[in-house]
Protein backbone atom coordinates (compact mmCIF):
# COMPACT_ATOMS: atom_id res chain seq x y z
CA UNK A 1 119.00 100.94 86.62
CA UNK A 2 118.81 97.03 85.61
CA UNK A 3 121.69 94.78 86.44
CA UNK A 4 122.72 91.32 86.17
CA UNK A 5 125.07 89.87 88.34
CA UNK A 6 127.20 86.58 86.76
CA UNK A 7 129.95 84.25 87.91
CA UNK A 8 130.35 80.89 88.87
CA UNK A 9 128.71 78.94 92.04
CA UNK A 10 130.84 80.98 95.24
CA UNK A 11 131.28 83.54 93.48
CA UNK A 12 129.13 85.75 95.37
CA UNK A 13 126.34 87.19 94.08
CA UNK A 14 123.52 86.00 95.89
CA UNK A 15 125.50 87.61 99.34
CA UNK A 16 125.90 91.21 96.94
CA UNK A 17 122.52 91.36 95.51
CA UNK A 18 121.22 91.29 99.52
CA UNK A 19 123.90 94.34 100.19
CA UNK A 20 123.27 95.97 96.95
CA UNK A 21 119.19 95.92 97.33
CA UNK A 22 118.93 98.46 100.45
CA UNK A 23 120.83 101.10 98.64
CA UNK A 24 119.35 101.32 95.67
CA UNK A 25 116.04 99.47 95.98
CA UNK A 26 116.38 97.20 93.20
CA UNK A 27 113.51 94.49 92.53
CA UNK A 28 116.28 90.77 92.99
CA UNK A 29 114.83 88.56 90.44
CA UNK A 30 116.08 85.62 91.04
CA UNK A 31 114.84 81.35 89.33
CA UNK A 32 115.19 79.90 92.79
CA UNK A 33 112.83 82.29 94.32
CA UNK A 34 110.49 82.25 91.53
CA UNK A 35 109.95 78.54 91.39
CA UNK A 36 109.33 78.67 95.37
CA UNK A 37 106.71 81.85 94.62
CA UNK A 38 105.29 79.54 91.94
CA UNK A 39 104.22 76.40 93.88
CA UNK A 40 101.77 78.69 95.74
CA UNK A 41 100.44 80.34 93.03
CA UNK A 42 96.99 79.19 91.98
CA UNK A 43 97.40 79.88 87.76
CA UNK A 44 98.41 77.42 85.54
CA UNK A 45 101.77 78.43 85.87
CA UNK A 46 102.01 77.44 89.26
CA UNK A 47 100.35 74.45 89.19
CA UNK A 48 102.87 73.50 86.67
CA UNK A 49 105.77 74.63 88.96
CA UNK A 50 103.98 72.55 91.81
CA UNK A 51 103.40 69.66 89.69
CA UNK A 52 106.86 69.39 88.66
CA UNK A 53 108.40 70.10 92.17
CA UNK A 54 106.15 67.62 93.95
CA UNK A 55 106.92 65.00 91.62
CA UNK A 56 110.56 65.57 92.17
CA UNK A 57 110.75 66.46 88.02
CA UNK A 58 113.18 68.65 86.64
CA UNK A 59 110.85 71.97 85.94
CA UNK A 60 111.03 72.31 81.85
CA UNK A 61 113.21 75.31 80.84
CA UNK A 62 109.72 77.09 79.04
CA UNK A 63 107.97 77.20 82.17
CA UNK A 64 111.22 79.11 83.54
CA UNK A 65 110.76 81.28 80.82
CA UNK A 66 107.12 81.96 81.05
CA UNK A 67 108.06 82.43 84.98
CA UNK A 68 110.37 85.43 83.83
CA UNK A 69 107.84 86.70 81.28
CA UNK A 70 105.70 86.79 83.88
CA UNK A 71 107.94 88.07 86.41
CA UNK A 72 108.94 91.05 84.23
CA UNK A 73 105.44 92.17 82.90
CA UNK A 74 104.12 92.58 86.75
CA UNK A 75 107.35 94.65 88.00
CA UNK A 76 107.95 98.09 88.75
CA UNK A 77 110.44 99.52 86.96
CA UNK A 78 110.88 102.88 88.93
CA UNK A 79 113.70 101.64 90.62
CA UNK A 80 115.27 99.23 88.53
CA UNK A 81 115.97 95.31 89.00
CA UNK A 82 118.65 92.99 89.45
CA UNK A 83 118.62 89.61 87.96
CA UNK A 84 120.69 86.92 90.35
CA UNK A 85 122.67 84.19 88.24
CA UNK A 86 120.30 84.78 85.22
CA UNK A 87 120.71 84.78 82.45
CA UNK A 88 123.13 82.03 82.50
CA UNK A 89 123.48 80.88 78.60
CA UNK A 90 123.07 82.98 75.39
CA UNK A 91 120.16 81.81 74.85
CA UNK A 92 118.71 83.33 78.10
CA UNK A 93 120.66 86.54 77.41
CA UNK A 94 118.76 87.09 73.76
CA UNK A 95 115.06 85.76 75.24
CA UNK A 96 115.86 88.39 78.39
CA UNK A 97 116.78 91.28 76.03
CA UNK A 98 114.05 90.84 73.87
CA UNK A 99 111.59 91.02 76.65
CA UNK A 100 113.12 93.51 78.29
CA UNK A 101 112.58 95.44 74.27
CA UNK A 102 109.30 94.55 74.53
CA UNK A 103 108.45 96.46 77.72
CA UNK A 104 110.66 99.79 76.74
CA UNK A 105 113.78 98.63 78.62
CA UNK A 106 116.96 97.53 78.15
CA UNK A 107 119.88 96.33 80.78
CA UNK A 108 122.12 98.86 81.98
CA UNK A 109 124.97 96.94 83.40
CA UNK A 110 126.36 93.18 83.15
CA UNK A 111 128.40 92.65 85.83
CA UNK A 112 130.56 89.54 85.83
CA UNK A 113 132.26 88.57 89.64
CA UNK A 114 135.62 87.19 88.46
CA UNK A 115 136.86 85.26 90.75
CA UNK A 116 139.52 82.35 90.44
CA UNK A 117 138.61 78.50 91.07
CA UNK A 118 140.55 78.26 93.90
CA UNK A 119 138.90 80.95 95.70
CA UNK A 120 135.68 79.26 95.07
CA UNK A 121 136.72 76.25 96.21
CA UNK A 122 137.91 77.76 99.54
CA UNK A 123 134.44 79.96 99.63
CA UNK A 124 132.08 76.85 99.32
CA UNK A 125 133.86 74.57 101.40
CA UNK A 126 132.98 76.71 104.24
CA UNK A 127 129.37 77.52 103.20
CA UNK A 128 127.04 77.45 105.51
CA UNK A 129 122.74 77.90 104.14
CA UNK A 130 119.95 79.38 106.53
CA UNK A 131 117.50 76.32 106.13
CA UNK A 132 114.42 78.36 105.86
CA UNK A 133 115.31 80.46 102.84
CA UNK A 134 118.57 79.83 102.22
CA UNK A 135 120.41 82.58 102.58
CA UNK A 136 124.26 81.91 102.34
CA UNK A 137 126.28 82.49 104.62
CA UNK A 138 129.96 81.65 105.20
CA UNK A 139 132.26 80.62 108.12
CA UNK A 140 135.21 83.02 108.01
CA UNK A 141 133.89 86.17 105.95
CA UNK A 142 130.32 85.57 107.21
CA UNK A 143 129.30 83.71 110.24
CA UNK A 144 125.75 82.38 110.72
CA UNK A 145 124.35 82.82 114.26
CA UNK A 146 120.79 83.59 113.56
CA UNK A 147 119.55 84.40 109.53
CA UNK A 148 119.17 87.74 109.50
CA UNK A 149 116.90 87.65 106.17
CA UNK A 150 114.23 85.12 108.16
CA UNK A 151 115.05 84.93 111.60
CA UNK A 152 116.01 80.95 111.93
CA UNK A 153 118.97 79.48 113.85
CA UNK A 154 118.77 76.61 112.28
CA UNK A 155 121.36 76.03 108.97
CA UNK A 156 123.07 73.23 107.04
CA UNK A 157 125.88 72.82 104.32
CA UNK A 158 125.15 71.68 100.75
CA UNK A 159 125.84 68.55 99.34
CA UNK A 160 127.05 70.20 96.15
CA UNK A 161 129.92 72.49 97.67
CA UNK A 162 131.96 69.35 98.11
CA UNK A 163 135.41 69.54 95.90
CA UNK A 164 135.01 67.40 93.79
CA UNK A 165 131.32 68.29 92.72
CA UNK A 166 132.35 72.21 93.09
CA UNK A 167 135.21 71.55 90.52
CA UNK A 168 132.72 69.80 87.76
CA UNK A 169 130.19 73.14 88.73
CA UNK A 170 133.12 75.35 87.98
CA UNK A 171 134.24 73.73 84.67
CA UNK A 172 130.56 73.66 83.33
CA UNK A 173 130.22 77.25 84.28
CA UNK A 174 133.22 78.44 82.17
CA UNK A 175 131.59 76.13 79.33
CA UNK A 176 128.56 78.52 79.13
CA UNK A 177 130.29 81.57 79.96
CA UNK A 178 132.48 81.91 76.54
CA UNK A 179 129.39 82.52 74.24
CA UNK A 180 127.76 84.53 77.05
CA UNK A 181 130.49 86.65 77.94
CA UNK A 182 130.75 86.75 73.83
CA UNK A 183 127.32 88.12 73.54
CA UNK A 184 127.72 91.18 76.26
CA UNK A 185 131.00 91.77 74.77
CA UNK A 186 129.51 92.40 70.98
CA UNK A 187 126.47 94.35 73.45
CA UNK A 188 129.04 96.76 75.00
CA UNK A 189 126.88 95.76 78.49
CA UNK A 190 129.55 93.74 79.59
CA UNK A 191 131.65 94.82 82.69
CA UNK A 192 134.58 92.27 84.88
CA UNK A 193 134.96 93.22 88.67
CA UNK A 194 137.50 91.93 91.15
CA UNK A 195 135.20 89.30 92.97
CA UNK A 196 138.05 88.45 95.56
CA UNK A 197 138.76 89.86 98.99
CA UNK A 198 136.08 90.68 101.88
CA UNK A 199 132.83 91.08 101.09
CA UNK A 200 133.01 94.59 102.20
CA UNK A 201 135.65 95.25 99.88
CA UNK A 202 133.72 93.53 96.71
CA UNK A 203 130.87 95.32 97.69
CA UNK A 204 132.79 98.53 97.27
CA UNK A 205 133.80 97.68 94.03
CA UNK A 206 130.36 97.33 93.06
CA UNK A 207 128.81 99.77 94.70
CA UNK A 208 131.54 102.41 92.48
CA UNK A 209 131.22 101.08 89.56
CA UNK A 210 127.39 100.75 89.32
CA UNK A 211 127.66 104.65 90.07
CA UNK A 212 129.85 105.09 87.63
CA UNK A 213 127.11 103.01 85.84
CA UNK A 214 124.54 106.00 86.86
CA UNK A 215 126.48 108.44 85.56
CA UNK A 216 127.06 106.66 82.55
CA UNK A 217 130.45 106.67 82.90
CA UNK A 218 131.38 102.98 83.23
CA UNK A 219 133.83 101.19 80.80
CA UNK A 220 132.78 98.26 79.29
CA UNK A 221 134.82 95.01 79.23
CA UNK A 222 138.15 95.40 76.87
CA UNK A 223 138.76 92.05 74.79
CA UNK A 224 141.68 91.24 76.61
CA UNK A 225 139.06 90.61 79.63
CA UNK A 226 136.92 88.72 77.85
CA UNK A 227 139.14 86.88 76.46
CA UNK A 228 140.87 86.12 79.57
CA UNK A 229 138.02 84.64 81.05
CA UNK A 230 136.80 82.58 78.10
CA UNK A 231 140.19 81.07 78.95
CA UNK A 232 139.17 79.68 81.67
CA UNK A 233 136.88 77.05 79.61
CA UNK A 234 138.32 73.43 79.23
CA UNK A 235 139.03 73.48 75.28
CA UNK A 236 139.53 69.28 75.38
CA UNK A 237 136.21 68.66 74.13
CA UNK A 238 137.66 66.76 70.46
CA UNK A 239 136.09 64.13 68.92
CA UNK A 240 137.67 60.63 69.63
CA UNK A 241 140.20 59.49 67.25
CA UNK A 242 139.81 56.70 65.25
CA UNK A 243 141.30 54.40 67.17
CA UNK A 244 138.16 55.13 69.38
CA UNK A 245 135.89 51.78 69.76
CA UNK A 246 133.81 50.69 67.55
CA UNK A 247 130.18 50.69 68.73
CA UNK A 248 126.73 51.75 67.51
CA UNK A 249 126.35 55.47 69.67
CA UNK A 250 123.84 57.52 68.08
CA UNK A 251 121.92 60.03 69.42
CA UNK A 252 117.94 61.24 68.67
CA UNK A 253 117.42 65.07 68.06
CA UNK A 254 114.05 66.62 67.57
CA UNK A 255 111.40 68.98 68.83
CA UNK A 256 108.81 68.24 71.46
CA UNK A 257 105.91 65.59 70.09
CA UNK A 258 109.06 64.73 67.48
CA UNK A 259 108.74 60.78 68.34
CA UNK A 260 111.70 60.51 69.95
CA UNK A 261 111.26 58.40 72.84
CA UNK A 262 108.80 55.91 70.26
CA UNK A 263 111.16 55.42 67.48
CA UNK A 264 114.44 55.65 70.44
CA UNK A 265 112.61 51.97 72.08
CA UNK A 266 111.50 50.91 68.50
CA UNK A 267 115.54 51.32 67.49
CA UNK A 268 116.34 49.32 70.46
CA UNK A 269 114.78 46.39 69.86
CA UNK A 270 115.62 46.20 66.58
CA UNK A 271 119.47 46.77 66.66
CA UNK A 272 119.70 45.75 70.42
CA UNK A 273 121.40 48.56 71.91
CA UNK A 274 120.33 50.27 75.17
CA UNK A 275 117.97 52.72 75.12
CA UNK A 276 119.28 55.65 77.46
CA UNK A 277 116.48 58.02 78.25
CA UNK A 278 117.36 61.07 80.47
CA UNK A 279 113.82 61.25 81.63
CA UNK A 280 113.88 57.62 82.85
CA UNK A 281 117.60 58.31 84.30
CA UNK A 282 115.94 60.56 86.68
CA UNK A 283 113.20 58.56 87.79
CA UNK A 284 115.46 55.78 88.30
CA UNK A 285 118.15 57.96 90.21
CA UNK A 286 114.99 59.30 92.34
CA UNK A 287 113.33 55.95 92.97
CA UNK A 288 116.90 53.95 94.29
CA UNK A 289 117.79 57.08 96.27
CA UNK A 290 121.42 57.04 94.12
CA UNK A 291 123.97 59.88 95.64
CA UNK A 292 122.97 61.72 92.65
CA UNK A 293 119.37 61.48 92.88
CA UNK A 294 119.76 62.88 96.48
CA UNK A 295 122.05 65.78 94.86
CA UNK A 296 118.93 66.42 92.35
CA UNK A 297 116.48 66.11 94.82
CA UNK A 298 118.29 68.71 97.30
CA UNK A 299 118.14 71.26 94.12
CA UNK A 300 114.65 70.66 93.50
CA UNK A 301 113.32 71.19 97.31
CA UNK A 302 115.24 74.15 97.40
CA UNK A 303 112.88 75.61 93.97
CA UNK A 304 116.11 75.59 92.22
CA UNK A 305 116.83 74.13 88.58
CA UNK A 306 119.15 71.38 88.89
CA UNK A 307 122.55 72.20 86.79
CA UNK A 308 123.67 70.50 83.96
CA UNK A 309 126.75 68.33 86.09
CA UNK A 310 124.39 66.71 87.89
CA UNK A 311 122.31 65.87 84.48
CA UNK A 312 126.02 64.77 82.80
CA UNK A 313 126.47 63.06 86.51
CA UNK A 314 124.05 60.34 85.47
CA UNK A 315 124.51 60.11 81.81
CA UNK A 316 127.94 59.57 82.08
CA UNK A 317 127.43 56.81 85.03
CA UNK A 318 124.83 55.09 82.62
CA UNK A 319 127.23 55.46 79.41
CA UNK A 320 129.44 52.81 81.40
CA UNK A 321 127.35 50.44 82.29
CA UNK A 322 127.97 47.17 80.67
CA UNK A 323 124.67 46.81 78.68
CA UNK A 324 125.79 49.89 76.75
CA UNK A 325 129.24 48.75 75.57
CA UNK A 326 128.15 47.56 72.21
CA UNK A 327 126.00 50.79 71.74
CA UNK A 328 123.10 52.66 73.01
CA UNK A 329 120.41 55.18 71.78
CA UNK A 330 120.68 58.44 73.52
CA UNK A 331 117.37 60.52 73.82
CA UNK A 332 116.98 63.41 75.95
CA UNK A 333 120.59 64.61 75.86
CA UNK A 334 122.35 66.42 74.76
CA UNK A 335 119.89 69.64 74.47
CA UNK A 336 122.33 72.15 74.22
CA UNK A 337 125.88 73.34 73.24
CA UNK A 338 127.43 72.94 76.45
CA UNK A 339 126.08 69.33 77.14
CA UNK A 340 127.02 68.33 73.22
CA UNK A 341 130.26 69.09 74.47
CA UNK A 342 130.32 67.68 77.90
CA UNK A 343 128.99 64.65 76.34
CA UNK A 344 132.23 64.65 73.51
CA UNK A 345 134.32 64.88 76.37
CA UNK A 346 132.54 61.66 78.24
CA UNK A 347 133.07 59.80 75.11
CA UNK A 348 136.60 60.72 74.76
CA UNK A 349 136.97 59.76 77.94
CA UNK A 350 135.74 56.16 77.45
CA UNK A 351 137.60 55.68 74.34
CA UNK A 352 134.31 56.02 72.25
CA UNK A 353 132.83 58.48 69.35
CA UNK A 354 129.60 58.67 68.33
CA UNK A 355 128.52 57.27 65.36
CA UNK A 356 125.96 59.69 64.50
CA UNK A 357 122.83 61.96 65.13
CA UNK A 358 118.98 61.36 64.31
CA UNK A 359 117.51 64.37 63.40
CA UNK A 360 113.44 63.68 63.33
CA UNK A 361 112.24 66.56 61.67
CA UNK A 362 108.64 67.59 62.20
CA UNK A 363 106.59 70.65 61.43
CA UNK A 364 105.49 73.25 64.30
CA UNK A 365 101.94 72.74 63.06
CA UNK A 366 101.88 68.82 63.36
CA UNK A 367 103.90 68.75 66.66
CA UNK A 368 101.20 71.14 68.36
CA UNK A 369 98.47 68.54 67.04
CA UNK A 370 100.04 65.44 67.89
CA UNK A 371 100.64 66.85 71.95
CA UNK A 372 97.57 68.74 72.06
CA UNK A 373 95.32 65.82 71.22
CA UNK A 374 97.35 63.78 74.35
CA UNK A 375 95.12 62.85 77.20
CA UNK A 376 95.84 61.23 80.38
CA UNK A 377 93.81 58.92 82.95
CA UNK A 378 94.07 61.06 86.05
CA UNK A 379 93.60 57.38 88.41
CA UNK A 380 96.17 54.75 86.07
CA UNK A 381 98.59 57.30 84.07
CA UNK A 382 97.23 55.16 80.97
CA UNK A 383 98.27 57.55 77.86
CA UNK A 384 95.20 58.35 74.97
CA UNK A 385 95.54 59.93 72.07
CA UNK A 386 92.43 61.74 70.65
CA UNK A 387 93.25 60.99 66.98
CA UNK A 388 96.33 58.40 67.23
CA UNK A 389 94.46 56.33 70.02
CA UNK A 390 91.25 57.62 70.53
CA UNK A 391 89.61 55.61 74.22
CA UNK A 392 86.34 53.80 73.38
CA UNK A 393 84.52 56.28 75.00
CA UNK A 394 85.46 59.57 75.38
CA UNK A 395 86.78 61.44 78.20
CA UNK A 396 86.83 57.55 79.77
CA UNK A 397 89.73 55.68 80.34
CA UNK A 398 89.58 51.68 78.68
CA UNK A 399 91.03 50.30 81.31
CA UNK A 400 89.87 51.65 84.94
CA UNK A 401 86.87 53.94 83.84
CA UNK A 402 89.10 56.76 85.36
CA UNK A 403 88.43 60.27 83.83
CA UNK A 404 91.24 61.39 81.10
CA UNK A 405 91.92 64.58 80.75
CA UNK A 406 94.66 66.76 78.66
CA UNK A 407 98.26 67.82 80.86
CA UNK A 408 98.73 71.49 81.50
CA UNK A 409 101.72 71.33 79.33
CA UNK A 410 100.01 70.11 76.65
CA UNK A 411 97.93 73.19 76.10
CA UNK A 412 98.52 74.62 72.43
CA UNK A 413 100.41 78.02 74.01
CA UNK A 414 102.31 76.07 75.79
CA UNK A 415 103.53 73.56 73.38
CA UNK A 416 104.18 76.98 71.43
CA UNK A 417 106.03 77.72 74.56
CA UNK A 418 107.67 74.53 74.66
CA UNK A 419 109.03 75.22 70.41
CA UNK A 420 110.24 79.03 70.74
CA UNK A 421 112.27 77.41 73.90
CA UNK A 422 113.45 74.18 71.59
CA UNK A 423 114.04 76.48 68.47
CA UNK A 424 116.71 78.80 70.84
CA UNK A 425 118.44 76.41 72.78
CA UNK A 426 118.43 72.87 71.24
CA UNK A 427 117.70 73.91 67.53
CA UNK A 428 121.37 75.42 67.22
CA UNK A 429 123.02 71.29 67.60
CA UNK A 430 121.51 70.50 64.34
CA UNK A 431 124.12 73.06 63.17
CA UNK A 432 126.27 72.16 65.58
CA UNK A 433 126.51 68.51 64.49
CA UNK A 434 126.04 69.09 60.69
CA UNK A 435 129.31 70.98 60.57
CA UNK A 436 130.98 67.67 62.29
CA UNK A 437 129.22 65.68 59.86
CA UNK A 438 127.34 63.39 62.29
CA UNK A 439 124.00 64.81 61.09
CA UNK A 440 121.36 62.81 59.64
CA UNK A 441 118.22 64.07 58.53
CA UNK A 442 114.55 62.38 58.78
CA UNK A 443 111.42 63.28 58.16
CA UNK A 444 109.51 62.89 60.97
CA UNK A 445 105.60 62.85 59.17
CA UNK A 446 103.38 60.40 58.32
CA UNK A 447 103.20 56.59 59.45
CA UNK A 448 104.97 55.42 62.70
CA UNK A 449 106.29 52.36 60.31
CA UNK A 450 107.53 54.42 57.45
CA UNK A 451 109.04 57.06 59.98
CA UNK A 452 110.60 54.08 61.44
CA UNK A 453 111.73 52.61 58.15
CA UNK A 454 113.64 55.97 56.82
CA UNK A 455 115.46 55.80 60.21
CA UNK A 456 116.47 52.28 60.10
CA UNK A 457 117.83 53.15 56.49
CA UNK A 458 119.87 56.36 58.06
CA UNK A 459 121.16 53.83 60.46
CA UNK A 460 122.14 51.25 57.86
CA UNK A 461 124.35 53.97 56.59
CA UNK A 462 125.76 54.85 59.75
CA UNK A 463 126.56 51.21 60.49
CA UNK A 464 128.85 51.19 56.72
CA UNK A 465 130.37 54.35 57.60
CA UNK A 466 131.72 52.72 61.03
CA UNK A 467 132.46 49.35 58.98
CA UNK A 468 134.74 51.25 56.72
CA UNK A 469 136.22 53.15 59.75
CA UNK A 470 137.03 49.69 61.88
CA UNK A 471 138.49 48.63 58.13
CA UNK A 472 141.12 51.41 57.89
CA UNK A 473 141.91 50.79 61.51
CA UNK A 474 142.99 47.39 60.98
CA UNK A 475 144.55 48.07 58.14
């Protein structure tokens, strides 16, 4: 029997899958535990995990699928598995059950832990982690003495169950839950539990209907469930009304090895507007030890991906800084549904719209050329390109002799990696934004200048659109 186990942060499942493994001997599969397996693993894979983790990175969402891949083809599947928290977006759920199809299985039961947001609220307030594997554990329903997964007395509370943070988790949750919970639904694999009460009591719920589950008696989700829960998500995301300020907000939207972050600082120079990277937000947050950078950090020590609030955290911080009032370009965000429309709801927020998306469009086959011929100096980080910006010598970095040398995730199957993950989760906002006509369209081959030049003319006709809108408001 294969199960998956979903509902927001508190809602329990981490604390079921322990009580649920003993009786029926499931294999937990869970990303947190993966990504800690992975740093001590001596493939490529884990190297990458390492790399990333050490570095204090956010780990790329194709290694985390590779992890799973990898995770799946190596398990026994005499007695089943249950996936913790995963998948958590549609995306996930279509990659899972086509690997899953691949292997000759399929998932039995998708169990969602409903639960209301003031329960959760009351549950993580009082949370209480084993700090040597983090097991949860809980004040009132489950008191920590000693951990009885590990052995150690010694425990902590998370900076992320804090109210405020917990009620941001809890409405980004419920954003990715409507086309998830849409999926199961059209599936039939979808099934809604009472996740209130004692644990002993939730646990009973699960434990009958997972044998009703066995006996393949088990009712799937009616529409008035679903539909009750897809409720739950914040429908505010609009776009700004016209009366929104006028500034130059556009965002870049392309593949891997697209020329984002290039033509992003080439834009800013020319129309001087910020250039808002994501990757650089990090790094910054990391380096000046923000509050949020600490709340990343404490995600990635744990092995654990770092959620999407604390990504919109530190756009939205950056959005209102005053170098950004007259525009900025965005690159790096949004890269999915849910973010396009936590970042609508930012710009509402600040009285702002945006103006308009870039899409750089380049071919699979030229993206895997332009990052596989990347190399690196492993002593100065300088950057080499073996046809773009071939060194003098090769293999020998210009500028300190050091040796250069091509990044793990710059391999050819991983780029490939890199696209299927692109093509299923940020692919679908070129759609997405189309249909609000915001999209424009570049091709993204040939010479840096002319690739430049098309965009600069895409711009110049974003710039008349927004003259004609300030017009009408003044009028």
């Amino acid at each position: 029997m294969n199960v998956v186990l979903i509902g927001p942060s508190g809602s329990g499942k981490g604390t079921q899958t322990s009580k649920l493994i003993p009786k029926y001997g499931f294999e937990p599969i869970s990303i947190g535990d993966m990504l800690r397996a992975g740093t001590a693993e001596p493939t490529t894979l884990g190297k990458m995990v390492k790399k990333y983790m050490d570095q204090g990175q956010l780990v790329r969402d194709e290694v985390v699928d590779a992890l799973i891949k990898t995770k799946l083809r190596g398990w026994n599947y005499r007695k089943g598995v249950i996936f913790d928290g995963f998948p958590r977006t549609e995306y996930q759920a279509k990659y899972l059950d086509e690997l899953l199809s691949e292997l000759g299985y399929a998932l039995d039961a998708v169990i969602y832990l409903d639960v209301s947001e003031k329960e959760v609220k009351h549950r993580l307030e009082k949370r209480i982690i084993c700090q040597k594997c983090y097991t949860p554990y809980h004040e009132i329903y489950n008191p920590f003495t000693v951990c009885t997964v590990c052995g150690s007395t010694e425990s902590y509370r998370r900076e992320d169950d804090k109210p405020e943070i917990v009620a941001a988790r809890v409405k980004d949750f419920h954003r990715l839950a409507v086309p998830l919970m849409d999926y199961y639904y059209k599936t039939s694999q979808v099934m809604v539990i009472n996740g209130e009460g004692t644990i002993n009591q939730v646990h009973q719920r699960l434990i009958h209907l997972l044998e009703a589950v066995e006996r393949k008696e088990a009712r799937p989700a009616m529409l008035e469930e679903v539909e009750r829960i897809q409720a739950l998500k914040d429908r505010s995301s609009v776009i700004a009304t016209d009366e929104a300020q006028i500034s130059l907000d556009v965002v870049l939207l392309g593949g891997p090895g697209s020329g984002k972050g290039t033509q992003a600082e080439k834009l800013s120079k020319s129309l001087s507007v910020a250039h808002v990277s994501t990757g650089e937000l990090f790094r910054a947050h990391f380096k000046n030890n923000t509050a949020l950078g600490k709340l990343a950090k404490s995600y990635i020590e744990r092995g654990e991906l770092v959620p999407d609030d604390v990504t919109q955290g530190m756009v939205q911080e950056r959005l209102s800084q005053p170098d950004v009032q007259q525009g900025f370009i965005l690159d790096g965000f949004p890269r999915t549904i849910g973010q396009a429309e936590a970042l609508t709801d930012m710009m509402t927020g600040m009285k702002r719209r945006l103006s308009g998306i870039l899409y750089i469009n380049v071919s699979d086959a030229e993206i895997v050329k332009r990052l596989s011929g990347r190399v690196t100096c492993q002593d100065c980080q300088t950057p080499f390109h073996t046809v773009y910006n071939p060194p003098t010598k090769e293999g020998i970095c210009d500028h300190c002799g050091g040796a250069l040398r091509r990044r793990d995730d710059d391999e050819p199957e991983t780029i490939r990696a890199r696209l299927r993950t692109y093509y299923g989760q940020t692919a679908p906002l070129i759609s997405y934004y189309r249909a609000l006509g915001l999209l424009y369209e570049i091709d993204g081959e040939g010479d840096v200048a002319d690739i430049t030049q098309r965009i600069m003319d895409a711009v110049r006709l974003i710039e008349a659109k927004d003259e004609l809108r300030k017009r009408a408001s003044t009028d």
